[in-house]
C-alpha atoms as a PDB file:
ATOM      1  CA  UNK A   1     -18.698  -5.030  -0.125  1.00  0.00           C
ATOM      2  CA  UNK A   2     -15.349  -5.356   1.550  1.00  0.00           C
ATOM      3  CA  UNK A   3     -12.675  -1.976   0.704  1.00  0.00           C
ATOM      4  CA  UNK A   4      -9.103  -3.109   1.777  1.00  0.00           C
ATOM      5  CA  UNK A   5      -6.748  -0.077   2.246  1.00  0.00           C
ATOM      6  CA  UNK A   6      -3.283  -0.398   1.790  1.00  0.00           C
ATOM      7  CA  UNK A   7      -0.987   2.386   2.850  1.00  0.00           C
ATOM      8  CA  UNK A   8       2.734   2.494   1.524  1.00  0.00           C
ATOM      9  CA  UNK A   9       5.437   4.973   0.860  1.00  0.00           C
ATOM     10  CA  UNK A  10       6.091   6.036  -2.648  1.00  0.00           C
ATOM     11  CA  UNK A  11       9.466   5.508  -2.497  1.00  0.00           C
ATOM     12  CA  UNK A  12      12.438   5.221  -5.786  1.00  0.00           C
ATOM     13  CA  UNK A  13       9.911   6.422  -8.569  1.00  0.00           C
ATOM     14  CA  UNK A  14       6.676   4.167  -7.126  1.00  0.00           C
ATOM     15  CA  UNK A  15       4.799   1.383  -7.243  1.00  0.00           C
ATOM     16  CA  UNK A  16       4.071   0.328 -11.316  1.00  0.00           C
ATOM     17  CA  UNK A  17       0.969  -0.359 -12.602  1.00  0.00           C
ATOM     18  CA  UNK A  18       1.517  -3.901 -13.184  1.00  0.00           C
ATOM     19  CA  UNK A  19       2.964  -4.366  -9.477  1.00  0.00           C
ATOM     20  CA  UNK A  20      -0.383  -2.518  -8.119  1.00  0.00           C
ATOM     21  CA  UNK A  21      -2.561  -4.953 -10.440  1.00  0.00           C
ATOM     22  CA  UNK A  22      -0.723  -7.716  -8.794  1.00  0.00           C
ATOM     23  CA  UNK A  23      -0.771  -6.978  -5.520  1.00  0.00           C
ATOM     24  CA  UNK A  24      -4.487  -6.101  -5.460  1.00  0.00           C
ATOM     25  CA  UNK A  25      -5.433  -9.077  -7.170  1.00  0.00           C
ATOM     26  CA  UNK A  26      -3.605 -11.169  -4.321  1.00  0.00           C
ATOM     27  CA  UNK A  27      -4.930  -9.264  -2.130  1.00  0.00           C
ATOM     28  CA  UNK A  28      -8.958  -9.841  -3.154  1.00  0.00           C
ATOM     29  CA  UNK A  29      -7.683 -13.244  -3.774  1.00  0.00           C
ATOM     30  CA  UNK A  30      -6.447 -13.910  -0.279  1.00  0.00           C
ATOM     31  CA  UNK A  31      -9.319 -12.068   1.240  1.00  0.00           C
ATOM     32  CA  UNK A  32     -12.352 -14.858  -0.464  1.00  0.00           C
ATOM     33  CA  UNK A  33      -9.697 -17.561   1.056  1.00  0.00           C
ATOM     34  CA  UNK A  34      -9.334 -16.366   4.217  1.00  0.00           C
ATOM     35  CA  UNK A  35     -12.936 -15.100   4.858  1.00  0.00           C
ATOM     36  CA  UNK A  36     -14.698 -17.258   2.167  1.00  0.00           C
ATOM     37  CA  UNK A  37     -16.550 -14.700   0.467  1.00  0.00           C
ATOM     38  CA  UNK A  38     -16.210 -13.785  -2.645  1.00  0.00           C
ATOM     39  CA  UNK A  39     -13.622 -11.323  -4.095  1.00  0.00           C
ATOM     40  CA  UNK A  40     -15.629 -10.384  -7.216  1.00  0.00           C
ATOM     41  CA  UNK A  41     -17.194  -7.225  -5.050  1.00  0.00           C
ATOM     42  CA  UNK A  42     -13.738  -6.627  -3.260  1.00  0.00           C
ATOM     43  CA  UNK A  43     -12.505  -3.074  -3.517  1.00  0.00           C
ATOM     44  CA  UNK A  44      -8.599  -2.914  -3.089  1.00  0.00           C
ATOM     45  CA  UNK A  45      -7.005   0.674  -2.555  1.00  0.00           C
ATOM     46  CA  UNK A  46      -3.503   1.569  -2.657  1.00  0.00           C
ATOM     47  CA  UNK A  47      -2.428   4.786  -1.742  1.00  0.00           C
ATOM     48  CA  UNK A  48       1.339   6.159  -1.642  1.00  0.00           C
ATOM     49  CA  UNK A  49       2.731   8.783   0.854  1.00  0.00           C
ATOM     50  CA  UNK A  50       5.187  10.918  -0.257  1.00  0.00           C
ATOM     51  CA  UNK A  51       8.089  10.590   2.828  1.00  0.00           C
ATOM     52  CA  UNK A  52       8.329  13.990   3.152  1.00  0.00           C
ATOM     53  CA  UNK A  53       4.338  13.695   3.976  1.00  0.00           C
ATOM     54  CA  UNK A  54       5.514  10.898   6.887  1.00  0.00           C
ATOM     55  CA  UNK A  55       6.624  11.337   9.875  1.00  0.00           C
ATOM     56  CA  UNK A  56       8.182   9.310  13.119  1.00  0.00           C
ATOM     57  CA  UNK A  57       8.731  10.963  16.340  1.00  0.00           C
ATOM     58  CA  UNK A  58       7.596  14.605  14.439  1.00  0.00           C
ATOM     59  CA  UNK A  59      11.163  13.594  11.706  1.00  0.00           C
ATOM     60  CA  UNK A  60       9.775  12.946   8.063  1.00  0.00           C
ATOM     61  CA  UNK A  61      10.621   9.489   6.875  1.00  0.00           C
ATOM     62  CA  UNK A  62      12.707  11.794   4.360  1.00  0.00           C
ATOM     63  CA  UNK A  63      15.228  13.140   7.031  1.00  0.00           C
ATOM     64  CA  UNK A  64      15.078   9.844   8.782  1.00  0.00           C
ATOM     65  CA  UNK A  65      16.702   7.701   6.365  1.00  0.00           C
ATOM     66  CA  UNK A  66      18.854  11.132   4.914  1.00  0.00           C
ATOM     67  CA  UNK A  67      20.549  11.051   8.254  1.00  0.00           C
ATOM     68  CA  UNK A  68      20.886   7.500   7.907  1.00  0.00           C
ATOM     69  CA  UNK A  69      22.848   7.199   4.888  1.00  0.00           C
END
């Protein structure tokens, strides 16, 4: 059984329900294309990080774009 991770920020409220259903689905679906196995067993997680729980260079992804702007 194949478990595909995906790792985002949670950024401007989140990903919706209906975008996570989406993506995973295109996600299992590429992965039976690509690999030709079947995606009926495919486990698809999605987690968000918080920005503040993010960091590049020891800034928080938070700061980094704050000091952007």
């Amino acid at each position: 059984m194949p478990v595909i991770n995906v790792k985002m920020t949670h950024e401007d409220g989140g990903a919706t329900k209906e975008q996570k259903e989406e993506f995973a689905k295109k996600v299992a679906d590429d992965f039976e294309k690509v690999f030709k196995r079947s995606s009926k067993s495919a486990v698809v997680i999605i987690e968000e990080i918080n920005t503040d729980n993010y960091s590049i260079g020891g800034e928080t992804i938070t700061n980094i774009r704050k000091n952007k702007a």
